[in-house]
N, C-alpha and C. Protein backbone atom coordinates (compact mmCIF):
# COMPACT_ATOMS: atom_id res chain seq x y z
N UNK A 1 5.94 -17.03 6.02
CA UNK A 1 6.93 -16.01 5.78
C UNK A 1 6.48 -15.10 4.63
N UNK A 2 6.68 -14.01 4.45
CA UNK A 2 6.40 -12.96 3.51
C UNK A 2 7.76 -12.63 3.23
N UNK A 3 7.69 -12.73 1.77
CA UNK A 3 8.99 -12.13 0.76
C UNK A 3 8.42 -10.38 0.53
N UNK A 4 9.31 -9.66 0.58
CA UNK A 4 8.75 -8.33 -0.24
C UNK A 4 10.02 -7.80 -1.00
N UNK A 5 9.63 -7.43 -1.93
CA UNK A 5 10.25 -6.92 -3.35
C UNK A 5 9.72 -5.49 -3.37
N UNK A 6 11.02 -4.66 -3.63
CA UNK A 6 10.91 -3.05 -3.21
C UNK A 6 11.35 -2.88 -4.88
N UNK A 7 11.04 -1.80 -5.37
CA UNK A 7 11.64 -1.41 -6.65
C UNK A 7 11.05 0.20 -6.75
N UNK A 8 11.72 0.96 -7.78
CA UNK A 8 11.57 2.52 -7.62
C UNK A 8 11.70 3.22 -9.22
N UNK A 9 10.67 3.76 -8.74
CA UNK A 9 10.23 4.18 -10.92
C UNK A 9 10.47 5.97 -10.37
N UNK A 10 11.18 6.22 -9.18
CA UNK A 10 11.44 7.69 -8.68
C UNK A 10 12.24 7.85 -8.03
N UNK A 11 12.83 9.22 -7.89
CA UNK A 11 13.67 9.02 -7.22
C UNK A 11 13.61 10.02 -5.94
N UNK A 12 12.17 9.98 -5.61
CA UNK A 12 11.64 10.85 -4.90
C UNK A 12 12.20 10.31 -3.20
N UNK A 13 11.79 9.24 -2.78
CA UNK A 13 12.05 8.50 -1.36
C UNK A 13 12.73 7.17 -1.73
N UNK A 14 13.32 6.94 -0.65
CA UNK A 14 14.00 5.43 -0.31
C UNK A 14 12.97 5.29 0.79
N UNK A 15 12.69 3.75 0.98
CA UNK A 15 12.21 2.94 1.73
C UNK A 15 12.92 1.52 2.32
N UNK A 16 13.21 1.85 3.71
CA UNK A 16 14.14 0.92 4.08
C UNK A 16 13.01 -0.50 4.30
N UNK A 17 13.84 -1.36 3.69
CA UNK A 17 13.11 -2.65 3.50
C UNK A 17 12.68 -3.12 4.63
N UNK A 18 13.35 -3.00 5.81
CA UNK A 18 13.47 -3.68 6.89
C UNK A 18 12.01 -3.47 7.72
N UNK A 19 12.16 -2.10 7.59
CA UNK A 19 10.59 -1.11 7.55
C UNK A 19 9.39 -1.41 6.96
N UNK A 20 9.41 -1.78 5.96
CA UNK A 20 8.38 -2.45 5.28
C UNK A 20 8.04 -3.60 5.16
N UNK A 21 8.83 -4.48 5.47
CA UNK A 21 8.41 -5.98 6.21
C UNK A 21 7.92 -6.12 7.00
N UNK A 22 8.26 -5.00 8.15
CA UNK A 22 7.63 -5.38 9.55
C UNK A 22 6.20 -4.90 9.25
N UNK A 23 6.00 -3.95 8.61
CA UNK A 23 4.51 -3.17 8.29
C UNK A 23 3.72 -4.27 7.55
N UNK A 24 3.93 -5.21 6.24
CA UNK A 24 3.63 -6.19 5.45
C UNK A 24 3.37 -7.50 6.51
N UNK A 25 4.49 -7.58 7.20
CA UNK A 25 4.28 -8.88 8.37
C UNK A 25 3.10 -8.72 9.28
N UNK A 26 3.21 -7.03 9.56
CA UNK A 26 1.80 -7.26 10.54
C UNK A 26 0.30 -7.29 9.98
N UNK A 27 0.37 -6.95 9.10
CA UNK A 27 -0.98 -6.98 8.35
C UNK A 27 -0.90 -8.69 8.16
N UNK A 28 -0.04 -9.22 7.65
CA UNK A 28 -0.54 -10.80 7.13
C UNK A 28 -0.87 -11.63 8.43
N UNK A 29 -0.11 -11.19 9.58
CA UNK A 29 -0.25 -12.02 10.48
C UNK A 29 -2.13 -11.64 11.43
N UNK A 30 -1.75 -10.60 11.06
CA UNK A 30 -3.34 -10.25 11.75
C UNK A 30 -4.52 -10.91 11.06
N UNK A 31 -4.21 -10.85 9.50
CA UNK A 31 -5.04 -11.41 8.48
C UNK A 31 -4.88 -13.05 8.66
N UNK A 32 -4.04 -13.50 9.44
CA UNK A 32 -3.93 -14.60 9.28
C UNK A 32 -3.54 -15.24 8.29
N UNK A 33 -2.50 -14.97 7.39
CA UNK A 33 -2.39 -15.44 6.11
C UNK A 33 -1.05 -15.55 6.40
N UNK A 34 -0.66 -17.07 6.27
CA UNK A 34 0.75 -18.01 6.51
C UNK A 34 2.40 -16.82 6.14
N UNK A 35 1.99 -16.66 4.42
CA UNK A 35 3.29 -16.30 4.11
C UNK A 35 2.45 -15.54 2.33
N UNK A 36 3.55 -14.98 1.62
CA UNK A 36 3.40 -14.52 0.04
C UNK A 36 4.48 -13.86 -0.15
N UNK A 37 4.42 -12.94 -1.45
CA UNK A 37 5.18 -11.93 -1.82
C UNK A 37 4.27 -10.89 -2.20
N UNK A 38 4.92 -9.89 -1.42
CA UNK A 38 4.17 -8.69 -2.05
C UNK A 38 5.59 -7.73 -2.54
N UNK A 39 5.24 -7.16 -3.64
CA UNK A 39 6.58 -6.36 -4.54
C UNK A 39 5.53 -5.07 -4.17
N UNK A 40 6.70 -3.85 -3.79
CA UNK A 40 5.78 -2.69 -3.53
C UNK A 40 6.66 -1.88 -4.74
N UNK A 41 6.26 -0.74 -5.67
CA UNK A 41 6.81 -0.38 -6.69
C UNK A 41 6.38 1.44 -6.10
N UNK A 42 7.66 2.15 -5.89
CA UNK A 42 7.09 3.27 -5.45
C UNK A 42 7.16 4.06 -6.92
N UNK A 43 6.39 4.97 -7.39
CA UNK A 43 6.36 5.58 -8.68
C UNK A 43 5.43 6.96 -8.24
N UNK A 44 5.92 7.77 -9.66
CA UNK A 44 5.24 9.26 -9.60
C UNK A 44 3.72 9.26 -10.47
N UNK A 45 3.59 10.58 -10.03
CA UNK A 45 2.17 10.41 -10.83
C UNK A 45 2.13 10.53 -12.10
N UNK A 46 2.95 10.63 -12.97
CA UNK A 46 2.68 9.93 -14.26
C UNK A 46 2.60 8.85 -14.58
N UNK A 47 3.47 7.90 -13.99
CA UNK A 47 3.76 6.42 -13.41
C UNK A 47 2.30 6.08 -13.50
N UNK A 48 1.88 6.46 -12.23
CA UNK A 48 0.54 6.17 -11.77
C UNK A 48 -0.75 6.29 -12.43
N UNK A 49 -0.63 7.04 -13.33
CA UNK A 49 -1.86 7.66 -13.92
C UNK A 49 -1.77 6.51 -15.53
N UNK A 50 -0.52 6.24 -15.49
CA UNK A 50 -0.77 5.59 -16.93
C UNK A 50 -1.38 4.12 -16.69
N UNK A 51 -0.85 3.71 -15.41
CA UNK A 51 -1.50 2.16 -14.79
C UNK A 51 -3.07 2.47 -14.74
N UNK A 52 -3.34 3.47 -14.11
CA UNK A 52 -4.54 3.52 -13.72
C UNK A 52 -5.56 3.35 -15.10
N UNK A 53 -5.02 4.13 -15.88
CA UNK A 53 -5.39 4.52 -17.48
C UNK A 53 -5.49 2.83 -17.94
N UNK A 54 -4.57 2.14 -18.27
CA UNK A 54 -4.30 1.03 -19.07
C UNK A 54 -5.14 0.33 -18.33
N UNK A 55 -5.05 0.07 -16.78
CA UNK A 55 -5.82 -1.38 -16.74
C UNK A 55 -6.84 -0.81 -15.76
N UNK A 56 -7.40 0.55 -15.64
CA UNK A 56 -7.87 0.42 -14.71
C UNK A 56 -9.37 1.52 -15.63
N UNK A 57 -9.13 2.05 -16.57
CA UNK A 57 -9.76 2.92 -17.12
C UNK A 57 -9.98 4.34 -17.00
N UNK A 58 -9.22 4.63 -15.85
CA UNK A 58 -9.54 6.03 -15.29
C UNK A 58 -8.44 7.10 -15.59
N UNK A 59 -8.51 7.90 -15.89
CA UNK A 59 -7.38 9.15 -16.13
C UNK A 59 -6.50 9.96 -15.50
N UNK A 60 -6.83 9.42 -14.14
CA UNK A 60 -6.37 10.54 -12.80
C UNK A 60 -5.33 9.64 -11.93
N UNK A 61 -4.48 10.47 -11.58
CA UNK A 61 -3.70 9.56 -10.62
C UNK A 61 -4.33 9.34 -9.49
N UNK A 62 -3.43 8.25 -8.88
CA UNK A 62 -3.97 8.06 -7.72
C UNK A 62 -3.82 7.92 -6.76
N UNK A 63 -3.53 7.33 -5.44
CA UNK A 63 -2.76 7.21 -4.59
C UNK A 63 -2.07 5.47 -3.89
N UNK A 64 -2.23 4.42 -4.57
CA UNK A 64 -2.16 3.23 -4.74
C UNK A 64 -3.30 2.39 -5.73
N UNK A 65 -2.31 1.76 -6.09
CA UNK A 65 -2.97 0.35 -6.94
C UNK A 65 -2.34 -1.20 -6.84
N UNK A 66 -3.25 -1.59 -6.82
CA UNK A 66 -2.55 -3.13 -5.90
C UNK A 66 -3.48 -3.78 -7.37
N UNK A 67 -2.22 -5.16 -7.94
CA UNK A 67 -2.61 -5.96 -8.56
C UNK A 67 -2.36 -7.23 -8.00
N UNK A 68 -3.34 -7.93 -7.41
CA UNK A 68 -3.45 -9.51 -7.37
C UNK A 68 -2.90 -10.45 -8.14
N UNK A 69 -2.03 -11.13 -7.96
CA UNK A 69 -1.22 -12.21 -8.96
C UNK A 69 -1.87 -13.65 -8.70
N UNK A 70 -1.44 -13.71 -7.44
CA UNK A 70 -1.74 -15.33 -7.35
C UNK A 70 -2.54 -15.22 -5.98
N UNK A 71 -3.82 -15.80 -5.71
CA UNK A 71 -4.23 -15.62 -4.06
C UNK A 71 -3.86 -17.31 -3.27
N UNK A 72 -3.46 -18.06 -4.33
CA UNK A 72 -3.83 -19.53 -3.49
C UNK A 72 -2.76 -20.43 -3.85
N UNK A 73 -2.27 -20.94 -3.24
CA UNK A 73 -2.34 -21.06 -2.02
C UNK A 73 -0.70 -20.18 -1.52
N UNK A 74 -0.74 -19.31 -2.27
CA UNK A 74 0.32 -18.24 -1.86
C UNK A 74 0.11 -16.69 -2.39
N UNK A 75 -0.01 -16.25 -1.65
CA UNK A 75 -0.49 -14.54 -2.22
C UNK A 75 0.52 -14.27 -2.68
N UNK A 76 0.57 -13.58 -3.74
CA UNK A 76 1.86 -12.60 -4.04
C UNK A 76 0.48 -11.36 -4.93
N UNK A 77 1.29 -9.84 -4.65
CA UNK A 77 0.86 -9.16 -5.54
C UNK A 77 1.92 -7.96 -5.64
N UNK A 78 1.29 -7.06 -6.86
CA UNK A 78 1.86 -6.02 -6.69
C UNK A 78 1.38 -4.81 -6.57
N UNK A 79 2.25 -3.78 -5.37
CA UNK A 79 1.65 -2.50 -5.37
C UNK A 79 2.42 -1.80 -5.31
N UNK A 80 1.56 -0.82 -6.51
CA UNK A 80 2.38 0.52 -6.68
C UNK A 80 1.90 1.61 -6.24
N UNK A 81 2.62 2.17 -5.93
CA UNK A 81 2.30 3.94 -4.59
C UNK A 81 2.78 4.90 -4.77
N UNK A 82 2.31 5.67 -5.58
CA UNK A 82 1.94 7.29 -5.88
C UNK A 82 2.65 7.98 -4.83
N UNK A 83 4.36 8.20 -4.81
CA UNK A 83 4.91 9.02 -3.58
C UNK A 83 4.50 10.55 -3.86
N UNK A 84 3.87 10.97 -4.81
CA UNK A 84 3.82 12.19 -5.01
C UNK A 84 2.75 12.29 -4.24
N UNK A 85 1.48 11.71 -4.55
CA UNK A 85 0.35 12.15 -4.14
C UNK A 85 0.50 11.64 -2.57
N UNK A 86 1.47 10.67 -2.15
CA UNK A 86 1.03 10.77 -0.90
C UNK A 86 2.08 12.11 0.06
N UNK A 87 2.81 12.17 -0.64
CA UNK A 87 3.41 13.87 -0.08
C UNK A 87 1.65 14.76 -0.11
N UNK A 88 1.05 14.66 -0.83
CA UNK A 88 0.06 15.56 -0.79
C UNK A 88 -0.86 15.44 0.13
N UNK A 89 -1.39 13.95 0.34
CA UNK A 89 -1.87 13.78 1.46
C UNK A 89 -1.46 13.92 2.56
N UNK A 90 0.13 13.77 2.78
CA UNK A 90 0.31 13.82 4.17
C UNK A 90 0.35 15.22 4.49
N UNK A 91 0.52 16.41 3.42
CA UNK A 91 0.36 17.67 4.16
C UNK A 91 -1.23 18.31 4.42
N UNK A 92 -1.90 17.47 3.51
CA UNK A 92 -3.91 17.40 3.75
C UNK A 92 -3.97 17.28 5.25
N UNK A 93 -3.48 16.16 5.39
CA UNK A 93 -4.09 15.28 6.71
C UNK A 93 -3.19 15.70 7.73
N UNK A 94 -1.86 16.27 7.48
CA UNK A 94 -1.49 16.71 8.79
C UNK A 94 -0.25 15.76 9.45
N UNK A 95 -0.31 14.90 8.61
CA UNK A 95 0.73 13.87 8.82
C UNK A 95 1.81 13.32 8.17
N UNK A 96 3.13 12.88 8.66
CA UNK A 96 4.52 12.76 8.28
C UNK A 96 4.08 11.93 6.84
N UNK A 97 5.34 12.24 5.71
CA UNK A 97 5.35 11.09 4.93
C UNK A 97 4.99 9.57 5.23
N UNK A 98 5.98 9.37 6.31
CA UNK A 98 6.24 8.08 6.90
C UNK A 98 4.94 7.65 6.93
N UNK A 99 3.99 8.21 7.59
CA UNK A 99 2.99 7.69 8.21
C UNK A 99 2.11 7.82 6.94
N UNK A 100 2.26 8.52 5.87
CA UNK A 100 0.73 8.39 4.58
C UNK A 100 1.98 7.16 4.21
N UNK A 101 2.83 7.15 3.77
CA UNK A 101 3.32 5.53 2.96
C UNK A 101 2.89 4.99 3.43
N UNK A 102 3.16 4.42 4.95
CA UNK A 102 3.03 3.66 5.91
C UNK A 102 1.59 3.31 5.99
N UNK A 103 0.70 3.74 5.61
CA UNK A 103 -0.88 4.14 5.37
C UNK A 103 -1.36 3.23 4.17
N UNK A 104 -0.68 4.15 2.87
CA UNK A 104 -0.94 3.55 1.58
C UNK A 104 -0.47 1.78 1.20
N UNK A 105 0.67 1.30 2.05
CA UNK A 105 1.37 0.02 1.96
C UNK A 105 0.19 -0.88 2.51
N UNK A 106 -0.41 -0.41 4.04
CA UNK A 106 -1.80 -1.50 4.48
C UNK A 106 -2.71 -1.07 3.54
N UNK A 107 -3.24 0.05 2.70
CA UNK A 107 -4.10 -0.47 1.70
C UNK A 107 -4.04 -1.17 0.82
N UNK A 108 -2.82 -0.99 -0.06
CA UNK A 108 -2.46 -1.90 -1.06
C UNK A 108 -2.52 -3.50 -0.48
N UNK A 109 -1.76 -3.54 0.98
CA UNK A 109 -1.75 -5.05 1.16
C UNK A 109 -3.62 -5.42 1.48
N UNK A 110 -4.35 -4.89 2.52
CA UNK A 110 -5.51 -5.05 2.27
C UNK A 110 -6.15 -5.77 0.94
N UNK A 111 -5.80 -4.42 -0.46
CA UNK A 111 -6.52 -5.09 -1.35
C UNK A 111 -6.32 -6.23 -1.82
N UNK A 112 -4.88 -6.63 -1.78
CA UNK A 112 -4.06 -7.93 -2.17
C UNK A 112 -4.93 -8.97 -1.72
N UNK A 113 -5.70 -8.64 -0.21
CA UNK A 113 -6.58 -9.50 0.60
C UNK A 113 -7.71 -10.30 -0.17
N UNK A 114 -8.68 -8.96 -0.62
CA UNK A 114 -9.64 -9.22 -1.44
C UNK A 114 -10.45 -8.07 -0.97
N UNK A 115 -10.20 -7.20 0.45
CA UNK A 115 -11.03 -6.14 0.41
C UNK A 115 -10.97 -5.09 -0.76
N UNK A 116 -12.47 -4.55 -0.30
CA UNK A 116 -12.60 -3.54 -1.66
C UNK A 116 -13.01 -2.25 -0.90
N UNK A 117 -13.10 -0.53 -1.75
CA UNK A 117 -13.64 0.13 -1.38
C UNK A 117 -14.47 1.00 -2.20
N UNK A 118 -15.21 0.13 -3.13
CA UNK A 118 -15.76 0.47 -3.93
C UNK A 118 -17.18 1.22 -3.31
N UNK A 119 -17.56 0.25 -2.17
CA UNK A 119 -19.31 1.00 -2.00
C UNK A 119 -18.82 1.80 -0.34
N UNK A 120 -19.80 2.42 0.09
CA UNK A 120 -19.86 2.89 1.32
C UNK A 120 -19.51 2.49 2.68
N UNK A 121 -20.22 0.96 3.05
CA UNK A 121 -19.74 0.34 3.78
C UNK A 121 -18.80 -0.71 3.51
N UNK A 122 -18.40 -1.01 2.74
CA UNK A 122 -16.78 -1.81 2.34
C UNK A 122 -15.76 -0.71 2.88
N UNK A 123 -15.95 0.56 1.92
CA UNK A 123 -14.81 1.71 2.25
C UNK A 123 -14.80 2.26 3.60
N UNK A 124 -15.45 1.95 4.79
CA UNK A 124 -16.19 2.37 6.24
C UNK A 124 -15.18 0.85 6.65
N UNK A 125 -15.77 -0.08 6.44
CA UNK A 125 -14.73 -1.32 6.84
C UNK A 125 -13.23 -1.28 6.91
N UNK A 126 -13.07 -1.03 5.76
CA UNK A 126 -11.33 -0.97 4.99
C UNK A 126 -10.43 -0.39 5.75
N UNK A 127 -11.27 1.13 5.75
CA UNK A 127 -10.67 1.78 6.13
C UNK A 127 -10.18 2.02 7.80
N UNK A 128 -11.34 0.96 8.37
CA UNK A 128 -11.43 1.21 9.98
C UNK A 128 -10.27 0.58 10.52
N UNK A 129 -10.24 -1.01 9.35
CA UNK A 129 -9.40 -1.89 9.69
C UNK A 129 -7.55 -1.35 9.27
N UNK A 130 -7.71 -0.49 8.31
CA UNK A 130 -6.59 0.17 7.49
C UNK A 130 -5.81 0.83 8.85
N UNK A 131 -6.85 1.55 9.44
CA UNK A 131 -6.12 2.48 10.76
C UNK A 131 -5.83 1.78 11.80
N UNK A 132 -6.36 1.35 12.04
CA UNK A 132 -5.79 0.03 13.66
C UNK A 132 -4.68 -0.48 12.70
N UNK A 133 -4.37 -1.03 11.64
CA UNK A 133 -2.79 -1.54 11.47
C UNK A 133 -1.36 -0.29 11.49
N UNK A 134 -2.29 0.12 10.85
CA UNK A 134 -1.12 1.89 10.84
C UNK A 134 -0.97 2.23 12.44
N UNK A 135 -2.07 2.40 13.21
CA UNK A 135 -1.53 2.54 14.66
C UNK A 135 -0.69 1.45 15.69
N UNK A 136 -1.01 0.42 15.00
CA UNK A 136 -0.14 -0.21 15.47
C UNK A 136 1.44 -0.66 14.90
N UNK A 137 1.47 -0.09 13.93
CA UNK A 137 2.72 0.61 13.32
C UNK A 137 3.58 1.28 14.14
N UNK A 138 2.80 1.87 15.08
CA UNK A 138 3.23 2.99 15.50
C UNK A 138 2.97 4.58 14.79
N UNK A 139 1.50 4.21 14.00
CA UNK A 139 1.29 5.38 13.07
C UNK A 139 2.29 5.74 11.72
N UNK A 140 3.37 4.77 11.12
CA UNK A 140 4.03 4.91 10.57
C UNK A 140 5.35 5.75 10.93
N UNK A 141 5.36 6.30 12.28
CA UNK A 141 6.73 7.54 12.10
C UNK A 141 7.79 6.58 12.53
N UNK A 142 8.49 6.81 12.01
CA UNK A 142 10.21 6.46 11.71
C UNK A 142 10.04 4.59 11.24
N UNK A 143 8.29 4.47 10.85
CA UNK A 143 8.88 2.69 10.50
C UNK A 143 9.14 3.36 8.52
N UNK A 144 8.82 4.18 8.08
CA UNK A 144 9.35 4.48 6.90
C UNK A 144 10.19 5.56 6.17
């Protein structure tokens, strides 16, 4: 079973929980991973930029950050998601809010995994695997 913990540092979007379980459930179950908690923290880009800053070293916002808590023998982590920047992406890319949250939630849970996208082919992996969960979302529209 997967617990998820929603919380909001904005007051930019609501995210119906119900929505985001089913998105969190399908990633774990595909991953094969029993049960955890993942807390998703939606925040702006100042929010974002100061996490990134403090533990991450970098100055720029971003568009998710996932911190690993516990991997064994129960995952829990937390991720926080840049609703600003993903309004930005979704008018980049052409696509609904729904569907960049819906996007950014399987990366964060991904990284929770242990994937990374630090080099070329990790971020070629991640990301291949990132989109087959989002499409089977249903591309995110109306699951957020």
């Amino acid at each position: 079973m997967v617990e998820i913990a929603i919380s909001y540092a904005t007051g930019r979007v609501r995210v119906p929980k119900k929505m985001l379980q089913r998105i969190v459930s399908l990633v774990f179950k595909k991953e094969q991973v029993a049960g955890g908690k993942i807390s998703c923290v939606f925040v702006d880009d100042d929010a974002i930029r100061k996490l990134n800053s403090k533990y991450l070293g970098h100055t720029s916002a971003t568009d998710v950050i996932t911190f690993p808590i516990e991997t064994q023998p129960f995952l829990e982590a937390e991720i926080y998601i840049n609703v600003e920047q993903a309004r930005r992406q979704a008018r980049i890319f052409g696509v609904s809010l729904a569907n960049e949250l819906s996007r950014l939630v399987v990366h964060g849970v991904l990284h929770a995994f242990g994937y990374t996208d630090k080099r070329t082919n990790q971020r070629e992996q991640m990301f291949e695997l990132q989109e087959r969960y989002v499409r089977m979302c249903g591309d995110g529209e109306g699951a957020i």
